[in-house]
C-alpha atoms as a PDB file:
ATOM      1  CA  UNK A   1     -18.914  -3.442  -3.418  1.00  0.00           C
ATOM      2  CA  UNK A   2     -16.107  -0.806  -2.646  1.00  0.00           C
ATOM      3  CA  UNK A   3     -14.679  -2.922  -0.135  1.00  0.00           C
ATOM      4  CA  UNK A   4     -15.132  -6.249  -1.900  1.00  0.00           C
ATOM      5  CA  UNK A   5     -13.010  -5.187  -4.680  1.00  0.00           C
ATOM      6  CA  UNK A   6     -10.421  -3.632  -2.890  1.00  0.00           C
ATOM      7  CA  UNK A   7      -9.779  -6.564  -0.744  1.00  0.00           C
ATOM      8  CA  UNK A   8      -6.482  -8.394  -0.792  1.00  0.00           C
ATOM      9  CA  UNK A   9      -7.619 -11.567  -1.397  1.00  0.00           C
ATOM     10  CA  UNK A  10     -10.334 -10.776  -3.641  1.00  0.00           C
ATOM     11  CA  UNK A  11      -9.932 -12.611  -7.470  1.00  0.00           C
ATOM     12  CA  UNK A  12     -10.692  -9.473  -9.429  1.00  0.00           C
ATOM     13  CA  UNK A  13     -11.778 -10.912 -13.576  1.00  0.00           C
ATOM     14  CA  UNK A  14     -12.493  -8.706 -16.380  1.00  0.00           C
ATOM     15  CA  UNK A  15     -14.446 -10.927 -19.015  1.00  0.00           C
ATOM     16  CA  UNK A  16     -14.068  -8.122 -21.821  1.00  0.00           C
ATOM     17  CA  UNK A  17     -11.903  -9.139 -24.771  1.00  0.00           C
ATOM     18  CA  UNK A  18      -8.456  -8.380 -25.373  1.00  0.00           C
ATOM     19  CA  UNK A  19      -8.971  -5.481 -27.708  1.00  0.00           C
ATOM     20  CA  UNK A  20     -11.257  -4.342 -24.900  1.00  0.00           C
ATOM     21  CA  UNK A  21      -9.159  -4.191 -21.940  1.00  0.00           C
ATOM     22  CA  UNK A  22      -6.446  -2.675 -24.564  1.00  0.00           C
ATOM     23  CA  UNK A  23      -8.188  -0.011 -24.410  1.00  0.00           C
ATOM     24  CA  UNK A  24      -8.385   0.573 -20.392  1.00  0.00           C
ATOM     25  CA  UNK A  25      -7.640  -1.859 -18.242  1.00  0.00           C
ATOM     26  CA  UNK A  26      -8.156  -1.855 -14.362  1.00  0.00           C
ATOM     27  CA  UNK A  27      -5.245  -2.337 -12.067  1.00  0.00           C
ATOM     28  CA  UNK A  28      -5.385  -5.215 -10.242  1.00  0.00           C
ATOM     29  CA  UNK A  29      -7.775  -7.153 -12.365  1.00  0.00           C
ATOM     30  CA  UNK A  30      -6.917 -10.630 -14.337  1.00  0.00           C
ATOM     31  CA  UNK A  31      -8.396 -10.435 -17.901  1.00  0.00           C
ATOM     32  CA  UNK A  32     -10.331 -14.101 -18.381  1.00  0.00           C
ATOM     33  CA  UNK A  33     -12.842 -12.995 -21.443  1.00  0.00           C
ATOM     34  CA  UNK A  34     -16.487 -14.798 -20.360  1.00  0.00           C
ATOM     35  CA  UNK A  35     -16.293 -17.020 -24.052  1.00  0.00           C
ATOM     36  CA  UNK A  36     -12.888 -19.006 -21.967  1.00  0.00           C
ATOM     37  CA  UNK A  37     -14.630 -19.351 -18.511  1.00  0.00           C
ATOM     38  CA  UNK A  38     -14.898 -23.242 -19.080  1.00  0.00           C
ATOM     39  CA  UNK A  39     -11.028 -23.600 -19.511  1.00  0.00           C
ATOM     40  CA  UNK A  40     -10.233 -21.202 -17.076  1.00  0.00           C
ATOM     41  CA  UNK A  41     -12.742 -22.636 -14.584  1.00  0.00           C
ATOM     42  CA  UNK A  42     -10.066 -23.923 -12.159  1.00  0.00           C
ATOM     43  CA  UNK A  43      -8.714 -20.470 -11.790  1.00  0.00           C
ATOM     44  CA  UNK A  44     -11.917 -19.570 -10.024  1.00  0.00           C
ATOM     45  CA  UNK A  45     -12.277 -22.187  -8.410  1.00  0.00           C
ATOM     46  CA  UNK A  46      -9.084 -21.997  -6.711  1.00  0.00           C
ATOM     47  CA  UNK A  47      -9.234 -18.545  -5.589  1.00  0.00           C
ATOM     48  CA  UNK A  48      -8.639 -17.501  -1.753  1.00  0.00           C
ATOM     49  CA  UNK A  49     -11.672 -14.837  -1.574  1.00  0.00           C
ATOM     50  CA  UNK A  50     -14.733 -13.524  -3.375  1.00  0.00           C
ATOM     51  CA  UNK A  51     -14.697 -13.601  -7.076  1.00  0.00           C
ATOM     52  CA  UNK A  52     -16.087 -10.075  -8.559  1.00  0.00           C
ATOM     53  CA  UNK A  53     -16.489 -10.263 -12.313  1.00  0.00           C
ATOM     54  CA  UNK A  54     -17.035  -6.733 -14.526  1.00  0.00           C
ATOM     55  CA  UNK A  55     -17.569  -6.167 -18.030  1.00  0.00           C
ATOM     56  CA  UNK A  56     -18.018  -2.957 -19.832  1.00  0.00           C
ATOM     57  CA  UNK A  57     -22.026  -2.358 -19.066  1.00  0.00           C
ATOM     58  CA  UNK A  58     -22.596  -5.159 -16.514  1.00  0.00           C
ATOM     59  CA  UNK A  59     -24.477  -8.104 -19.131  1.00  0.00           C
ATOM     60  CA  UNK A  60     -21.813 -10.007 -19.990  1.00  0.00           C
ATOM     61  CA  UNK A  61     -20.574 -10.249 -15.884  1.00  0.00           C
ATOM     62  CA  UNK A  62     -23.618 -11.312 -15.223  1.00  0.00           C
ATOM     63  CA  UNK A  63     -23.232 -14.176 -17.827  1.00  0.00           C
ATOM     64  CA  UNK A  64     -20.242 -15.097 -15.953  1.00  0.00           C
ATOM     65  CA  UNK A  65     -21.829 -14.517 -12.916  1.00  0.00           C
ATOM     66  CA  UNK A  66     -24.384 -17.175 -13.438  1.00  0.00           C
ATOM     67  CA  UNK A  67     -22.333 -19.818 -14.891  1.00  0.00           C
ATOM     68  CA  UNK A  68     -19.759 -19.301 -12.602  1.00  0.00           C
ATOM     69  CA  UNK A  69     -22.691 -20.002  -9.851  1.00  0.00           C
ATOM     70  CA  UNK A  70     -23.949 -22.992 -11.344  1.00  0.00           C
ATOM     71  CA  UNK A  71     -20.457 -24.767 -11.824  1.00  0.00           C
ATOM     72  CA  UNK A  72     -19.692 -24.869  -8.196  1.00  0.00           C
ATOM     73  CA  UNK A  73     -17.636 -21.477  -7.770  1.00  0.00           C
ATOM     74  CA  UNK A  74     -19.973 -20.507  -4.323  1.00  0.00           C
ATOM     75  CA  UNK A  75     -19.222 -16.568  -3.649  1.00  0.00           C
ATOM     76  CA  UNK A  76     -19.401 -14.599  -7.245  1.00  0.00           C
ATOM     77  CA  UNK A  77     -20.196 -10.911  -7.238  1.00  0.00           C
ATOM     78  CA  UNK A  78     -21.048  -8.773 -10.518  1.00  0.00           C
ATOM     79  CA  UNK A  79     -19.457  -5.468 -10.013  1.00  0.00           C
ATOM     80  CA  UNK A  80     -21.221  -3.833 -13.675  1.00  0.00           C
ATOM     81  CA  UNK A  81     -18.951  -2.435 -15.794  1.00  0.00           C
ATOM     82  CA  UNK A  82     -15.680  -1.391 -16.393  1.00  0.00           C
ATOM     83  CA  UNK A  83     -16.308   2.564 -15.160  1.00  0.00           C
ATOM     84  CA  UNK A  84     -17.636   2.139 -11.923  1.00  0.00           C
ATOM     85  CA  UNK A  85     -14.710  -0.840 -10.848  1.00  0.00           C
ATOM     86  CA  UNK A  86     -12.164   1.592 -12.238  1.00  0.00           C
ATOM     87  CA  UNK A  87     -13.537   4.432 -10.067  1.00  0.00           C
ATOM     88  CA  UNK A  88     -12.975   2.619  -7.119  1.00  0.00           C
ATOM     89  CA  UNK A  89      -9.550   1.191  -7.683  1.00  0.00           C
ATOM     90  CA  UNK A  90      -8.709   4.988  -8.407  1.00  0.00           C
END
């Protein structure tokens, strides 16, 4: 997963809230919160590489995950929460 995320062309999305990624947010990642995935679904769908979704404990990226899966967006990874993505990017 290390390399995944740290890959140039890799579309990094944090589907916290707002308020949550106020709190810490990870460098490099887009903040698309998982309730706006249907309007933002051309965003993924357009991306270059691997999408790899995160959260704060790894549910609600798996939500996004799934959806993201079954409305055509073919490589989606769930990279947990919001600790372990920040870790690497550190």
């Amino acid at each position: 997963m290390e390399e995944l995320i740290n890959k140039a062309d890799t579309f990094l999305v944090d589907v916290r809230t707002p308020a949550e990624v106020a709190e810490v947010a990870v460098p490099g990642a887009v903040n698309i919160p998982l309730d706006t995935l249907p309007a933002n679904l051309g965003r993924f769908k357009e991306a270059q590489g691997a999408v790899v979704v995160f959260c704060r404990s790894g549910a609600r990226s798996e939500s996004a995950k799934n959806w993201l899966l079954q409305n055509g967006v073919s490589e989606v990874y769930n990279a947990g929460g919001y600790p372990s993505v920040l870790a690497i990017k550190n």
